[in-house]
Protein backbone atom coordinates (compact mmCIF):
# COMPACT_ATOMS: atom_id res chain seq x y z
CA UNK A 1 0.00 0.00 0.00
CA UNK A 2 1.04 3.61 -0.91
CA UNK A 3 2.41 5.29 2.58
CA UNK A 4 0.84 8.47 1.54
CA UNK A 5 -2.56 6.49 1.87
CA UNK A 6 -1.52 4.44 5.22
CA UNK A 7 -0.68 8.07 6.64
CA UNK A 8 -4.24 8.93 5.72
CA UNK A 9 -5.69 5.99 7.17
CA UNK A 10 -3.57 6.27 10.43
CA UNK A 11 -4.78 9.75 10.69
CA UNK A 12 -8.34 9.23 9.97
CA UNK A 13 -8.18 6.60 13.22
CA UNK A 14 -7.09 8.83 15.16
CA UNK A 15 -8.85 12.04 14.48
CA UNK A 16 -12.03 9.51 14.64
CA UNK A 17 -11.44 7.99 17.71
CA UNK A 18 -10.68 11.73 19.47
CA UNK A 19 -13.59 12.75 18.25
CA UNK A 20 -15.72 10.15 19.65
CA UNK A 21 -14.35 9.74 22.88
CA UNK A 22 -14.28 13.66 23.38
CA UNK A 23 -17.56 14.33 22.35
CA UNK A 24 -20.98 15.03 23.94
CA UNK A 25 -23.52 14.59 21.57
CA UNK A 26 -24.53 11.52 19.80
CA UNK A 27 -24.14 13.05 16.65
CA UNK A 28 -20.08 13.77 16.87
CA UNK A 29 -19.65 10.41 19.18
CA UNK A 30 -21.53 8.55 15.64
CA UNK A 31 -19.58 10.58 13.15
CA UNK A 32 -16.25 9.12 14.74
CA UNK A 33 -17.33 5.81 14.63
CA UNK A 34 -17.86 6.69 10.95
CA UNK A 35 -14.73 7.61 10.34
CA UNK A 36 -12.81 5.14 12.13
CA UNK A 37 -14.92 2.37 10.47
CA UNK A 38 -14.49 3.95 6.65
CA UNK A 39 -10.43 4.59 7.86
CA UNK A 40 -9.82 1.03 9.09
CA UNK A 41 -11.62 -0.68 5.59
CA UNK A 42 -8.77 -0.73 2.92
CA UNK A 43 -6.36 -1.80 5.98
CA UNK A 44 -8.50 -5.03 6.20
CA UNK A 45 -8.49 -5.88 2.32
CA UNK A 46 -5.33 -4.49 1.18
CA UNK A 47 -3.91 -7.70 0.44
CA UNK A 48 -6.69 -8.33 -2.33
CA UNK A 49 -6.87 -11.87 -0.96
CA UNK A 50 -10.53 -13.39 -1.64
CA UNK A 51 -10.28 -13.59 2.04
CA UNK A 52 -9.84 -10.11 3.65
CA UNK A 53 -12.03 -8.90 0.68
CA UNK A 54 -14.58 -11.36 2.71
CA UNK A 55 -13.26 -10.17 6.14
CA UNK A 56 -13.48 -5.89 4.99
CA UNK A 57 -17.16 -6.82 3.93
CA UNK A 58 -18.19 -8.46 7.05
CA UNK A 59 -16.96 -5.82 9.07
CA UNK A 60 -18.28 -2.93 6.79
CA UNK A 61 -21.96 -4.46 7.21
CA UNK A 62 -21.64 -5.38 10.78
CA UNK A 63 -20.60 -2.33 11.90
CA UNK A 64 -23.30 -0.31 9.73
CA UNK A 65 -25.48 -2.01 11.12
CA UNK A 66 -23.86 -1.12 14.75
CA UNK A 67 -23.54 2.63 13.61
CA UNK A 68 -27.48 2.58 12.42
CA UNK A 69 -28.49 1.08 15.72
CA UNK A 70 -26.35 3.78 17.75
CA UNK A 71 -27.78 6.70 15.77
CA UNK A 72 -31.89 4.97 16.30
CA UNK A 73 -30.97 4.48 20.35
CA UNK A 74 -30.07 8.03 20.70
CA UNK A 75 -32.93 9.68 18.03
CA UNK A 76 -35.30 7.80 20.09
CA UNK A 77 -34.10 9.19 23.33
CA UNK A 78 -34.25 12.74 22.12
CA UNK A 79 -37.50 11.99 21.36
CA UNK A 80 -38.50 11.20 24.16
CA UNK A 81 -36.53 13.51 26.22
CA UNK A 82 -35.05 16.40 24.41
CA UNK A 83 -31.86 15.36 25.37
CA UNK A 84 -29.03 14.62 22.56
CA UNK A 85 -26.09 14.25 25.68
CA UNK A 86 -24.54 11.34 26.04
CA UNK A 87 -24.33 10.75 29.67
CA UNK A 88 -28.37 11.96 29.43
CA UNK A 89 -29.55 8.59 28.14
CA UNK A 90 -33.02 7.63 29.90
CA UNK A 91 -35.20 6.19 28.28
CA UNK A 92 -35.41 2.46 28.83
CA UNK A 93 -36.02 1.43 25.52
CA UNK A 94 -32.93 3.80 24.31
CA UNK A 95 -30.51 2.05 26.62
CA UNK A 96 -31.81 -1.50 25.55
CA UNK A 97 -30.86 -0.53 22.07
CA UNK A 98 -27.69 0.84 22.53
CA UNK A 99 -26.48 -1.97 25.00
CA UNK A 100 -26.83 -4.50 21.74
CA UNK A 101 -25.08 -1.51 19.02
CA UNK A 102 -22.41 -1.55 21.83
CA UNK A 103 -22.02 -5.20 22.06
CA UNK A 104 -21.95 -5.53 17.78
CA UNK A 105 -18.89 -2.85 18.11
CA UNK A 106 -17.08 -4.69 20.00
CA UNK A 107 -17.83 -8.67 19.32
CA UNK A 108 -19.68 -9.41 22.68
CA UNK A 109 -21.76 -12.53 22.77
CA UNK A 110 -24.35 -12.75 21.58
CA UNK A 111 -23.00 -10.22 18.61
CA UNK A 112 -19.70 -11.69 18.31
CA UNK A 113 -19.78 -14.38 15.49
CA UNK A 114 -18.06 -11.65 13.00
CA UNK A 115 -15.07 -10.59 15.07
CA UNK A 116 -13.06 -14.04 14.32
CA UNK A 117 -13.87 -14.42 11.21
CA UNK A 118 -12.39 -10.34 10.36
CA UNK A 119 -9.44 -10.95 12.39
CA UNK A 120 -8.41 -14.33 10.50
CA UNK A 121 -9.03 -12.24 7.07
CA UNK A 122 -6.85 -9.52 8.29
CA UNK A 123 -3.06 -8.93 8.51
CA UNK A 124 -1.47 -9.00 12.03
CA UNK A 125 -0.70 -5.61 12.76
CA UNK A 126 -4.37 -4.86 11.64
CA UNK A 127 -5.94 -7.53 13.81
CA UNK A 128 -4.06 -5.21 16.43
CA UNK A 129 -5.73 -2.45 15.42
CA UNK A 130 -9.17 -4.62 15.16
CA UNK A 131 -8.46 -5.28 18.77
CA UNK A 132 -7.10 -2.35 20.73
CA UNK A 133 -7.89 0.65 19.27
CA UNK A 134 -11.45 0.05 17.31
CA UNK A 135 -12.30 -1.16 20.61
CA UNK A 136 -11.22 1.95 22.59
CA UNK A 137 -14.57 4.23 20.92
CA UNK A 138 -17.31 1.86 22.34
CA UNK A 139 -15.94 1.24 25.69
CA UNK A 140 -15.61 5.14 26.08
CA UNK A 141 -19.20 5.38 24.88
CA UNK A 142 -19.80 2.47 27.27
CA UNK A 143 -18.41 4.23 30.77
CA UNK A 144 -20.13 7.24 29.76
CA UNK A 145 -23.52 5.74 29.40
CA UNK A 146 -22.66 2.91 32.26
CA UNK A 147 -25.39 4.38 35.05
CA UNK A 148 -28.30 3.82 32.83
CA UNK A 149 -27.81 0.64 31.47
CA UNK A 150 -29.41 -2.40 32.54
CA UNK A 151 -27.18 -4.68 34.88
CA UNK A 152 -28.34 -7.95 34.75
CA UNK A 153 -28.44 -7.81 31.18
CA UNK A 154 -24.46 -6.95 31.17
CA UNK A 155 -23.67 -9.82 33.71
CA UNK A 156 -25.69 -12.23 31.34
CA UNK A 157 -23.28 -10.91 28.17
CA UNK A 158 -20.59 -10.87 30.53
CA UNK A 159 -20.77 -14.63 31.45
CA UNK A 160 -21.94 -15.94 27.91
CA UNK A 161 -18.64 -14.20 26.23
CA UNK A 162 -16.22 -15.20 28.99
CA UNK A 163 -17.48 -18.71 28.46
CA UNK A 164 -17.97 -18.56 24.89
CA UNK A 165 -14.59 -16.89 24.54
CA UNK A 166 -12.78 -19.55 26.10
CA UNK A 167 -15.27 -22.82 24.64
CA UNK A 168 -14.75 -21.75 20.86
CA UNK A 169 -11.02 -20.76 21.29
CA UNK A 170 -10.06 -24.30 22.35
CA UNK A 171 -9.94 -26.14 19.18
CA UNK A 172 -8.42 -23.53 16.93
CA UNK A 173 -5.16 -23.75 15.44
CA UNK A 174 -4.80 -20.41 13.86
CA UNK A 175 -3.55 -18.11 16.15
CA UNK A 176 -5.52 -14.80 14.92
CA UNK A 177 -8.55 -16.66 15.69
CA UNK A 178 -7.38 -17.54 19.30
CA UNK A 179 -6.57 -14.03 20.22
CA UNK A 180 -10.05 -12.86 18.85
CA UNK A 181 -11.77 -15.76 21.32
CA UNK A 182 -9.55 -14.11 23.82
CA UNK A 183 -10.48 -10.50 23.29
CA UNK A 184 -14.43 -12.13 23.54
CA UNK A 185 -13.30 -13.39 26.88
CA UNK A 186 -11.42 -10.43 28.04
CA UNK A 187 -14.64 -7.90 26.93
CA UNK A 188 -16.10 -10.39 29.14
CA UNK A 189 -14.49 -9.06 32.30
CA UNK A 190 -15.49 -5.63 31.48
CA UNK A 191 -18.86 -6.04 30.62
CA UNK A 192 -19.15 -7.64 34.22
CA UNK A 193 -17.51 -4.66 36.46
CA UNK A 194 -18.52 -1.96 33.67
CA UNK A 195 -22.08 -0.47 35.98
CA UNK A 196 -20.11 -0.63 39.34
CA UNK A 197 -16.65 0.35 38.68
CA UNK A 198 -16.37 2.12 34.89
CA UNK A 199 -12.56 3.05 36.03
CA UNK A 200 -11.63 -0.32 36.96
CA UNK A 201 -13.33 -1.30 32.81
CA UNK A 202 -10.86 1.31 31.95
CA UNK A 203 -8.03 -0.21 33.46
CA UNK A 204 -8.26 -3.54 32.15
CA UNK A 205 -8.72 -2.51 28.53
CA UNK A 206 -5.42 -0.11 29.21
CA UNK A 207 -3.60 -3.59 29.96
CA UNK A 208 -5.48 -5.69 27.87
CA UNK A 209 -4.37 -3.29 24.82
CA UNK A 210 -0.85 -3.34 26.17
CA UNK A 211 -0.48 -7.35 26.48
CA UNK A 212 -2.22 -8.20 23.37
CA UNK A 213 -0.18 -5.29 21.55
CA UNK A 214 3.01 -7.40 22.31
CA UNK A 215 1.59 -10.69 21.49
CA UNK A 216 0.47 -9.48 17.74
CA UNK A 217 3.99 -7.66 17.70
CA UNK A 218 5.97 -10.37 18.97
CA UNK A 219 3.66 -12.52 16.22
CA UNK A 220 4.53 -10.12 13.44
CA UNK A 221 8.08 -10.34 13.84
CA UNK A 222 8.36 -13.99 13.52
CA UNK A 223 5.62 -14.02 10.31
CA UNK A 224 3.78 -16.75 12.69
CA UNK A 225 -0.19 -17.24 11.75
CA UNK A 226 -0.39 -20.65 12.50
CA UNK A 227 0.64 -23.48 15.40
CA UNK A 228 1.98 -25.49 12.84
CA UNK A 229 4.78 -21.96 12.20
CA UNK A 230 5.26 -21.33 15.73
CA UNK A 231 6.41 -24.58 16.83
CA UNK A 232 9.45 -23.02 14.68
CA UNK A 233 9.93 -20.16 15.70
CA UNK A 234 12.52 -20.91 19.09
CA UNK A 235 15.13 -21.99 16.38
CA UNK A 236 15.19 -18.74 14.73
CA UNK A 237 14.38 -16.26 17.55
CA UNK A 238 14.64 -17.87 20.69
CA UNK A 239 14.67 -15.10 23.24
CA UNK A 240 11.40 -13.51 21.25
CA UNK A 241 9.89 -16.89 21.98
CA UNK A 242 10.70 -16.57 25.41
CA UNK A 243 9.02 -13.12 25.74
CA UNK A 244 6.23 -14.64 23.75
CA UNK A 245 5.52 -17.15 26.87
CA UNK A 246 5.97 -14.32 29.46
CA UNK A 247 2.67 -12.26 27.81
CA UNK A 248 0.74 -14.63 26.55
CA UNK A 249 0.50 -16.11 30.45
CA UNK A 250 0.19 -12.66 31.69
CA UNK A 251 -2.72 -12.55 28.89
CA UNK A 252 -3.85 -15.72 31.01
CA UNK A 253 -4.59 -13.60 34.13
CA UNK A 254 -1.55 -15.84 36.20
CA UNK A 255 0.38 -14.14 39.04
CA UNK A 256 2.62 -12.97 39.28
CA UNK A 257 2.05 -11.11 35.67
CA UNK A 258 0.30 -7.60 34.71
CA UNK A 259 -2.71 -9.58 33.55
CA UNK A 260 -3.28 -10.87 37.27
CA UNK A 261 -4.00 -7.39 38.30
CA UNK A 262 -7.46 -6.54 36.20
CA UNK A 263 -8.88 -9.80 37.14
CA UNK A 264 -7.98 -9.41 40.65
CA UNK A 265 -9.61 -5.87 41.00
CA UNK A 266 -12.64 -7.15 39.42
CA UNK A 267 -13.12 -9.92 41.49
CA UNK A 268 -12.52 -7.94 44.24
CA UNK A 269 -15.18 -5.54 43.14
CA UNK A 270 -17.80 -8.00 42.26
CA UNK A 271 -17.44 -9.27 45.83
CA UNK A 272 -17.56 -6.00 47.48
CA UNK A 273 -21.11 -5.73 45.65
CA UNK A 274 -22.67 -9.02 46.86
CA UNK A 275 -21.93 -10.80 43.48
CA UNK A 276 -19.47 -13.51 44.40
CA UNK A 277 -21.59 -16.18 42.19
CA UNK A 278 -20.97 -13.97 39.28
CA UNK A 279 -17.12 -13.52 40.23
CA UNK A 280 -17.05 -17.20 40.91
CA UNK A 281 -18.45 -18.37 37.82
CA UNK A 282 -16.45 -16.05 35.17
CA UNK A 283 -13.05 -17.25 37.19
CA UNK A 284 -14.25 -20.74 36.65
CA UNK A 285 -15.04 -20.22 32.85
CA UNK A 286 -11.78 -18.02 32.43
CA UNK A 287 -9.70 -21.58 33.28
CA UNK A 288 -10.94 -22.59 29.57
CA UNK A 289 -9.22 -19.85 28.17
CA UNK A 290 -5.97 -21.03 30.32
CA UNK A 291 -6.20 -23.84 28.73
CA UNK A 292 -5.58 -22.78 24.61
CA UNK A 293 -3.20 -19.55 26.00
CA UNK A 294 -1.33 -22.60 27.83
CA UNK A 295 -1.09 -24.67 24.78
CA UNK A 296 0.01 -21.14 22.70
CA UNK A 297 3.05 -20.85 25.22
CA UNK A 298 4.05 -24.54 24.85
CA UNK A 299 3.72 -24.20 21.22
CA UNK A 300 6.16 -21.07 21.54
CA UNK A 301 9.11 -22.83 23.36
CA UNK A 302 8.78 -26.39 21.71
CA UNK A 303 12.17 -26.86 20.64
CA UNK A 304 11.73 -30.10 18.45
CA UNK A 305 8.01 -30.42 17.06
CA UNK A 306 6.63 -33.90 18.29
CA UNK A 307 5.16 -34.28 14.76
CA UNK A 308 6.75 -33.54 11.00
CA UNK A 309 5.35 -30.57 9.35
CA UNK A 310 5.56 -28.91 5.87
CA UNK A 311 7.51 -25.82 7.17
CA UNK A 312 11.24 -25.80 6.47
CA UNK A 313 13.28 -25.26 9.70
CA UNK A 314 14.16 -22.41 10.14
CA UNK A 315 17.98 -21.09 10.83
CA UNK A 316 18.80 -19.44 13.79
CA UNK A 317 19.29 -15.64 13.45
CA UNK A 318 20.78 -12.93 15.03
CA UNK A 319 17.66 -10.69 14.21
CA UNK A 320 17.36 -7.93 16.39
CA UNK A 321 14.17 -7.82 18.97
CA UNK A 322 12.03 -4.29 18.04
CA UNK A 323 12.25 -1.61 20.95
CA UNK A 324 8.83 -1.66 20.67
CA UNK A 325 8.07 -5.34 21.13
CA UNK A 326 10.50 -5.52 23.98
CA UNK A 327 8.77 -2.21 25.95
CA UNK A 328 5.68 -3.59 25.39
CA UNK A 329 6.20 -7.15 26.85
CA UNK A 330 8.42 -5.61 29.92
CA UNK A 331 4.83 -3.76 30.54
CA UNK A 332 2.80 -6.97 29.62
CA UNK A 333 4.53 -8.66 32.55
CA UNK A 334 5.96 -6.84 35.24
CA UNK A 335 3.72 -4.51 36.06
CA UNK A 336 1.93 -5.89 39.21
CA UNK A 337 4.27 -4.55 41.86
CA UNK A 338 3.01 -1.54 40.60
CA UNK A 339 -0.73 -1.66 40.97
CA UNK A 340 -1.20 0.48 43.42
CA UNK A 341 0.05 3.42 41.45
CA UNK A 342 -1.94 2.23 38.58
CA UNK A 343 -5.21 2.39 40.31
CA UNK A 344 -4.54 5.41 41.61
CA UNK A 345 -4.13 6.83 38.26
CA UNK A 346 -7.39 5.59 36.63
């Protein structure tokens, strides 16, 4: 792709997503999502493969359809109230509607069956985007709107995509998939805390984007899109490898890792507010997402494959790590000393 047209796109995301999550009224907050969605498009299908033509389609419907449902939830308010302000959103009927255009931005079950199938069709450093950053808009719109939406509707979601999240991502063997059945799971968690503590939603997402940043980074630099490839990889970059199986178990929510933290704090939270069967039940159902990040981080340190594969071995290079990819998984796993600090803050 031209770079003069990549700098567009990169621009366009971010000018959309400021817009949206500085806005007020519904009308700016659904002209960002606009422009985000139209920016993030030709990323999607600029390989021209049959397949992220397929992937840039789903998404462009999907999130129409998202957009449409946003712009009828808050119409119908202001109908009914006079109010276009975001935080201003009443009417029961309003907040039922914009719950489910929420839940189709962001892939929560039951709305979720489109996010896999755009991340496989999509190269890895725009499946990153896909995850972190498209995400960012409709949580903001999310914590601004948290008071008036229904809570025992977003425990329901909440369950059904931490347990759908980690059910479906157990037989996959391409990794893009996996990491889009883990962001279901991890929306999961914020769904659940998102009505009692919208700073603690915040927080996770912060170090969800920062873990799952390093994992499609670490992913990138190794060319790795199947388990088949990364059984591979320690001959060629062994230390990346390594760093690998730090943040994808910190992704796994095991102390002493940066992932522990969020789902300690919500836990925590959903105690404090008489809901330990709900905090009970997610940490069961988050074990079955253990279970395929586990068999990621064994795949990732193999160092002879227990079974021949069509993949030529790979010589061992000196290739340097990325300053990026090396910040980013420092952060993805050592940042639990420092929670206090980081609650603080949000």
């Amino acid at each position: 792709m031209n770079p003069q047209a990549k700098l567009i796109f990169a621009l366009s995301l971010v000018m959309g997503t400021t817009i949206t999550i500085s806005s007020n009224h519904w009308i700016t907050a659904w002209a960002g999502l606009e422009i985000n969605t139209l920016a993030i498009l030709p990323l999607i299908a600029k390989s021209h493969h049959p397949r992220a033509i397929e992937a840039a389609t789903k998404y462009f419907l999907t999130q129409s359809a998202a957009s449409a449902l946003v712009l009828f939830s808050s119409m119908t308010n202001a109908w009914h109230t006079g109010q276009w302000d975001i935080t201003q959103l009443t009417h029961p009927v309003s907040c039922l509607i914009l719950t489910s255009a929420i839940s189709i931005k962001l892939g929560l079950v039951p709305f979720h069956f489109w996010f896999p199938e755009v991340l496989q069709g999509s190269p890895l450093t725009t499946g990153l985007l896909l995850s972190t950053v498209m995400k960012f808009p409709p949580i903001t719109l999310l914590y601004m709107t948290a008071p008036s939406l229904n809570p025992t509707l977003l425990t329901s979601m909440a369950i059904l995509s931490v347990a759908l999240g980690g059910w479906m991502g157990l037989n996959q063997t391409q990794i893009r998939k996996v990491l889009a059945f883990s962001s279901i799971s991890h929306l999961g968690w914020m769904a659940a805390i998102i009505h009692y503590d919208p700073k603690l939603t915040l927080l996770n997402f912060y170090l969800y984007s920062l873990m799952t940043a390093a994992v499609f980074l670490a992913l990138n630099s190794t060319k790795t899109l199947k388990l088949s490839v990364l059984m591979t990889t320690w001959a060629k970059t062994p230390s990346l490898s390594a760093m690998l199986l730090l943040t994808l178990l910190s992704l796994a929510g095991l102390p002493p890792l940066t992932g522990f933290l969020p789902k300690w704090l919500i836990i925590q939270e959903l105690t404090k507010q008489d809901m330990a069967p709900v905090a009970i039940t997610i940490s069961l159902l988050s074990l079955l997402s253990l279970f395929f990040y586990l068999r990621l981080a064994y795949c990732a340190t193999i160092t002879l494959p227990p079974h021949t594969t069509n993949h030529m071995k790979q010589w061992h290079t000196n290739k340097p790590v990325h300053l990026s990819v090396a910040i980013l998984t420092v952060s993805a796993t050592m940042l639990l000393p420092m929670s206090p600090m980081l609650s603080s803050i949000v």
